[in-house]
N, C-alpha and C. Protein backbone atom coordinates (compact mmCIF):
# COMPACT_ATOMS: atom_id res chain seq x y z
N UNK A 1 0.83 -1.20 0.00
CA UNK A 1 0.00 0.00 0.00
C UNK A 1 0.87 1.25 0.00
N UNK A 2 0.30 2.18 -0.55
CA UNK A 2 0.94 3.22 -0.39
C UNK A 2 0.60 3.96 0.32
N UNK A 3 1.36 5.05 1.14
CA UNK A 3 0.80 5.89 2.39
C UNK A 3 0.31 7.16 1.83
N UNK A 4 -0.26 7.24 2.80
CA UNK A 4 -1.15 8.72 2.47
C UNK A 4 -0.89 10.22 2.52
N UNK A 5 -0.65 11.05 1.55
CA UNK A 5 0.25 12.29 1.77
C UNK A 5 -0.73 12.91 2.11
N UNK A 6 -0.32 14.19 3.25
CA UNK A 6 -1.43 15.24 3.28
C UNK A 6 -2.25 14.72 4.55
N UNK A 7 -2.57 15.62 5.38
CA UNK A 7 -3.88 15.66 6.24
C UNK A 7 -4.67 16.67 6.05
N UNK A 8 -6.03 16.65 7.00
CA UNK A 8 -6.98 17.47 7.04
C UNK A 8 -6.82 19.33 6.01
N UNK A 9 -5.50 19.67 6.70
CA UNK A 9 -5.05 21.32 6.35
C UNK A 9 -4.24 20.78 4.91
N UNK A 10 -4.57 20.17 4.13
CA UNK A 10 -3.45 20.13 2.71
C UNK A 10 -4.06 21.24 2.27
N UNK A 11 -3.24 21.89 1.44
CA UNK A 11 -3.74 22.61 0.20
C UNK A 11 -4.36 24.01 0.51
N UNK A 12 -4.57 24.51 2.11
CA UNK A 12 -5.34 25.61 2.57
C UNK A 12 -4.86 26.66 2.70
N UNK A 13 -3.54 26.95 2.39
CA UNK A 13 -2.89 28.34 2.42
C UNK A 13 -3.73 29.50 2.47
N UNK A 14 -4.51 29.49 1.35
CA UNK A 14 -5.25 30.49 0.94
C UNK A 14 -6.74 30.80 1.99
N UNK A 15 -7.31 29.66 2.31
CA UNK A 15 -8.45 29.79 2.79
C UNK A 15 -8.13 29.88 4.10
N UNK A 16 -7.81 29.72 4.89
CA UNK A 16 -6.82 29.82 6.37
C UNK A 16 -6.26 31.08 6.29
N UNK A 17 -6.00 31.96 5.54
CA UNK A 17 -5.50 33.22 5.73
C UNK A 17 -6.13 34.47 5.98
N UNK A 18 -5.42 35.15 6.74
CA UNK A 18 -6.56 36.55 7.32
C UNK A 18 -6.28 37.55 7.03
N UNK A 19 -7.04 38.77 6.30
CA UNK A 19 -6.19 39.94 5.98
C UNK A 19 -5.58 40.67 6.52
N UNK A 20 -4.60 40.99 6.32
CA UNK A 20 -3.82 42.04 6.66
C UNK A 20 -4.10 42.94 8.53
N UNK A 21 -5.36 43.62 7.57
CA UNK A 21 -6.19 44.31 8.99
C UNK A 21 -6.38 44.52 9.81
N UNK A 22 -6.88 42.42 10.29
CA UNK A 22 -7.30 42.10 11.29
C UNK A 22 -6.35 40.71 11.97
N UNK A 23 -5.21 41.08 11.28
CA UNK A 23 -3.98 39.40 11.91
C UNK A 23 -3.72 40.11 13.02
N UNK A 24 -4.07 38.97 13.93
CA UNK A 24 -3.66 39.06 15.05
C UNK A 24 -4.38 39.26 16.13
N UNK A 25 -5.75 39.69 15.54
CA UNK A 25 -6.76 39.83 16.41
C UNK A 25 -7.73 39.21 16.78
N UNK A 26 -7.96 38.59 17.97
CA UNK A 26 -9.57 38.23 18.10
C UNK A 26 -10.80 38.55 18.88
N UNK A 27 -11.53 39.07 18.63
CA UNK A 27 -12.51 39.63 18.79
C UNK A 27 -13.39 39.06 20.04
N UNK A 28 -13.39 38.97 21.48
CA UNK A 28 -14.09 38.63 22.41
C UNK A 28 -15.23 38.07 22.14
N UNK A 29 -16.16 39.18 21.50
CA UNK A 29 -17.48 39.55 21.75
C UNK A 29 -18.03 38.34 20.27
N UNK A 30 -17.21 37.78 19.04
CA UNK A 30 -16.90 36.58 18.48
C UNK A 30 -17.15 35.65 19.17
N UNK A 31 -16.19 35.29 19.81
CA UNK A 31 -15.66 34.17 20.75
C UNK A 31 -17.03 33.97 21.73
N UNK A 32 -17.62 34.59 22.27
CA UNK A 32 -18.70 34.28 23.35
C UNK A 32 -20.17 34.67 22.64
N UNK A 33 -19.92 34.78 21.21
CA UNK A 33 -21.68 34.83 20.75
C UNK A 33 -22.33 33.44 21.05
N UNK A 34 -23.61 34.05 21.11
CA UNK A 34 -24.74 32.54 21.56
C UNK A 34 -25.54 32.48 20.39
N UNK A 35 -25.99 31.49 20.08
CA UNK A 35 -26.45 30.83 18.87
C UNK A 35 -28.05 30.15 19.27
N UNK A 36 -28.89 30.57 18.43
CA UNK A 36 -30.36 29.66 19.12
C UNK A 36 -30.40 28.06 18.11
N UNK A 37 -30.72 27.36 18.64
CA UNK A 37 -31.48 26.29 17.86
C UNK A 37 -32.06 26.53 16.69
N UNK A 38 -31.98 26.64 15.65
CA UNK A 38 -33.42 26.58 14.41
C UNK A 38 -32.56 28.35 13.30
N UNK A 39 -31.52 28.74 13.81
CA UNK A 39 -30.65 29.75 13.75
C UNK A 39 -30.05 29.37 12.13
N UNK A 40 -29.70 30.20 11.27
CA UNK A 40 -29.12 29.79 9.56
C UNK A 40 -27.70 30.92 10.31
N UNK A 41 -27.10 29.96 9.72
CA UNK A 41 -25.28 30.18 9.95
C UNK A 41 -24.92 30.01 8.39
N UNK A 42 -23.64 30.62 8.23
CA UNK A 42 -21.99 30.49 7.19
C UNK A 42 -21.34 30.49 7.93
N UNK A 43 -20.53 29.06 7.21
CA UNK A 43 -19.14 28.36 8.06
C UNK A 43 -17.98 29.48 7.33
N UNK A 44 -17.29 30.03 8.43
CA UNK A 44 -16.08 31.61 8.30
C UNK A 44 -15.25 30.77 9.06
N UNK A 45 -13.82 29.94 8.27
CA UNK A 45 -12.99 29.41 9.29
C UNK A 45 -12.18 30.63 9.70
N UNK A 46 -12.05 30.78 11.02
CA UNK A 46 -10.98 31.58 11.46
C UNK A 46 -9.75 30.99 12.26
N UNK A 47 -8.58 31.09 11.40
CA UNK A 47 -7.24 30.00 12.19
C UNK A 47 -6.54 30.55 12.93
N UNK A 48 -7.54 31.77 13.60
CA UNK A 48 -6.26 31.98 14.90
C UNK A 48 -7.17 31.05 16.00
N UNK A 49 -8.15 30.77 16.04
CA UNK A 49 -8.89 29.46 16.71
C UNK A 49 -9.24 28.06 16.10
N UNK A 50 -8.07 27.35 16.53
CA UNK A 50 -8.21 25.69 16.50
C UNK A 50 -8.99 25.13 16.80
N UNK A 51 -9.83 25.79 17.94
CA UNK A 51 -10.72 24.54 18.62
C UNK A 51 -11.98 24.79 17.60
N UNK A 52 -12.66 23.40 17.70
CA UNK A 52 -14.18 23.65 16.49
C UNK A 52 -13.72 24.37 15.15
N UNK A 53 -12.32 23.42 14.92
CA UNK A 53 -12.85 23.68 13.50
C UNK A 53 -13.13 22.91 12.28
N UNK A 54 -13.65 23.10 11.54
CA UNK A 54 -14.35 21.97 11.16
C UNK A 54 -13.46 22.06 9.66
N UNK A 55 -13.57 20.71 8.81
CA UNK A 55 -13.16 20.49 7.56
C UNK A 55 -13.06 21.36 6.34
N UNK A 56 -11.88 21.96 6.04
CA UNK A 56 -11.37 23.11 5.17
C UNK A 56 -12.79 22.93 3.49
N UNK A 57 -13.16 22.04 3.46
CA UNK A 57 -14.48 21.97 2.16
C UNK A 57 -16.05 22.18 2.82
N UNK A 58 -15.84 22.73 4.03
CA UNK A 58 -17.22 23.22 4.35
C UNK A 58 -16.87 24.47 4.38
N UNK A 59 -16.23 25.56 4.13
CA UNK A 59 -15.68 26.72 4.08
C UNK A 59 -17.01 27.34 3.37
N UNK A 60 -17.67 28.51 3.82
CA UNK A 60 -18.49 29.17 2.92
C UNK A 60 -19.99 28.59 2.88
N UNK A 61 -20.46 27.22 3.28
CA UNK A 61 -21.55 26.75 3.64
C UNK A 61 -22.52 27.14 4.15
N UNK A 62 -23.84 27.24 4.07
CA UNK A 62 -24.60 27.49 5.08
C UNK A 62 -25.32 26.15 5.76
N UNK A 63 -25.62 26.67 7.29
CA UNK A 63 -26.65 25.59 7.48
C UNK A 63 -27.46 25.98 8.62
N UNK A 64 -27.97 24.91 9.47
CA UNK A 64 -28.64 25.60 10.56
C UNK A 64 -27.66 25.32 12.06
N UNK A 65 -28.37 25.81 13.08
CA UNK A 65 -27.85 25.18 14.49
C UNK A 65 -29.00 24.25 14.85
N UNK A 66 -28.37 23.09 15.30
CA UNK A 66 -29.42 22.21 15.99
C UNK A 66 -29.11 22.18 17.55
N UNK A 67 -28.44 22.18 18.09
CA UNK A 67 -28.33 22.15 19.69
C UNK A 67 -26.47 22.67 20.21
N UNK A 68 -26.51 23.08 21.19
CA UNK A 68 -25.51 23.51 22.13
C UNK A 68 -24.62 22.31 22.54
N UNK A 69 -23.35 22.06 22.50
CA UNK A 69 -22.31 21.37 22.95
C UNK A 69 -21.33 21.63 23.56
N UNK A 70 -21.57 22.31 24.62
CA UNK A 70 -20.18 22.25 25.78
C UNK A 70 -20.41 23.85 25.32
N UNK A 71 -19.34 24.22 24.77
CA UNK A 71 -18.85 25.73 24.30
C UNK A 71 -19.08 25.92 22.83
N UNK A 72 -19.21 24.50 21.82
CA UNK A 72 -19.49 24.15 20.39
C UNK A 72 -21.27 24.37 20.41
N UNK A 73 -21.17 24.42 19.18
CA UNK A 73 -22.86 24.11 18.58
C UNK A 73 -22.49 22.76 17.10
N UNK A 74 -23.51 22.26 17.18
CA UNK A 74 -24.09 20.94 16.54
C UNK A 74 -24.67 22.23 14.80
N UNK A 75 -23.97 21.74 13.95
CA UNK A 75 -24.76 23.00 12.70
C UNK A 75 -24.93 21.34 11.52
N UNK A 76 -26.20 21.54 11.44
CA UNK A 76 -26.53 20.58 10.29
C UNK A 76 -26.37 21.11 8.61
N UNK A 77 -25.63 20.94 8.04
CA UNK A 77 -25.89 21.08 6.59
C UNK A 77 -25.78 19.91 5.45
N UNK A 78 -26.81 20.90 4.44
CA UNK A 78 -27.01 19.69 3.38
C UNK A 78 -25.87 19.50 2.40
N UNK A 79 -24.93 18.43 2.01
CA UNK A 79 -24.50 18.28 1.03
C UNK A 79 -24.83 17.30 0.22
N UNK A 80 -25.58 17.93 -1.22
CA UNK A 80 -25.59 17.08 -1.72
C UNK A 80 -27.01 16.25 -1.38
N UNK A 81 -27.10 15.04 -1.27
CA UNK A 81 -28.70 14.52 -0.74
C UNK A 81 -28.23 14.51 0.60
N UNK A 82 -27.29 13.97 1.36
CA UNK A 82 -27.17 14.17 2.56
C UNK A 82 -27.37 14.96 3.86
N UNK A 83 -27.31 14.62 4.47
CA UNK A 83 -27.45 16.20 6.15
C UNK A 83 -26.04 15.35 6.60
N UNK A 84 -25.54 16.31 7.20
CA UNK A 84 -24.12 16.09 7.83
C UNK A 84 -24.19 16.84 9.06
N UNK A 85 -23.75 16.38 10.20
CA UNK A 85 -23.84 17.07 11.32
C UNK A 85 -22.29 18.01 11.57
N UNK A 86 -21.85 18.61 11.83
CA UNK A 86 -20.90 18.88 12.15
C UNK A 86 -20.41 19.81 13.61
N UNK A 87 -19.53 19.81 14.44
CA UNK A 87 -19.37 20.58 15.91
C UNK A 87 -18.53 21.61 15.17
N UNK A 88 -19.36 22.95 15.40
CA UNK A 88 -18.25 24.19 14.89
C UNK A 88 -18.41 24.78 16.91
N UNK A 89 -17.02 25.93 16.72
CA UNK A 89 -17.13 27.03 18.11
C UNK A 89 -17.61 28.18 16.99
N UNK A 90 -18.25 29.41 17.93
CA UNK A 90 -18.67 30.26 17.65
C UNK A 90 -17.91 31.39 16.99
N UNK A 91 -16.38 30.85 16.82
CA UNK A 91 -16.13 31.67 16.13
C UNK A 91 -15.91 31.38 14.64
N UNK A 92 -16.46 30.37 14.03
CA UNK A 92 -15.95 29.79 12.94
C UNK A 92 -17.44 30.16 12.41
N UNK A 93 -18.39 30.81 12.92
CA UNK A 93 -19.84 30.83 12.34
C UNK A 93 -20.04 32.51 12.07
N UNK A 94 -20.67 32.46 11.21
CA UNK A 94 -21.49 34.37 11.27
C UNK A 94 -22.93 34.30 10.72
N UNK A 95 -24.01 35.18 11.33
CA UNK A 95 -25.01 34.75 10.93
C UNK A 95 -25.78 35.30 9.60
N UNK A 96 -26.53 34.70 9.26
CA UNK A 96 -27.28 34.76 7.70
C UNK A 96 -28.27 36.13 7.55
């Protein structure tokens, strides 16, 4: 077999990057937004926060929130015929 090149972050240079502007900053009032149940979100990865983040090809997505997880929210979206659940943190979301 051959091994597998590349993990999760291959290829993301571009989408992982923050302008100019705002490197270096993160925004509190981000970080501690609350989210309702039944709520339409876009997945905004932001890589100065690791935690909750979810897979570099949901970038730009919309979906909903279905329930609260610890400090994460549960955001369902459709790809495709599917629903996919996924755990984002609140700062990787902005609302619709």
């Amino acid at each position: 077999m051959v091994q597998r090149i590349g993990g999760s972050r291959r290829k993301t240079r571009h989408k992982l990057k923050r302008a100019k502007r705002i490197k270096g900053k993160l925004s509190l009032r981000k970080y501690l937004e609350e989210y309702k149940p039944g709520e339409r979100v876009v997945l905004k990865a932001d890589s100065i926060v690791q935690k909750g983040l979810f897979h570099p090809k949901f970038i730009g997505k919309t979906g909903v929130v279905s329930k609260k997880l610890g400090s994460c929210y549960e955001v369902v979206i459709k790809e495709f015929r599917k629903h996919k659940k996924i755990v984002v943190h609140p700062v990787h979301m902005k609302r619709c």
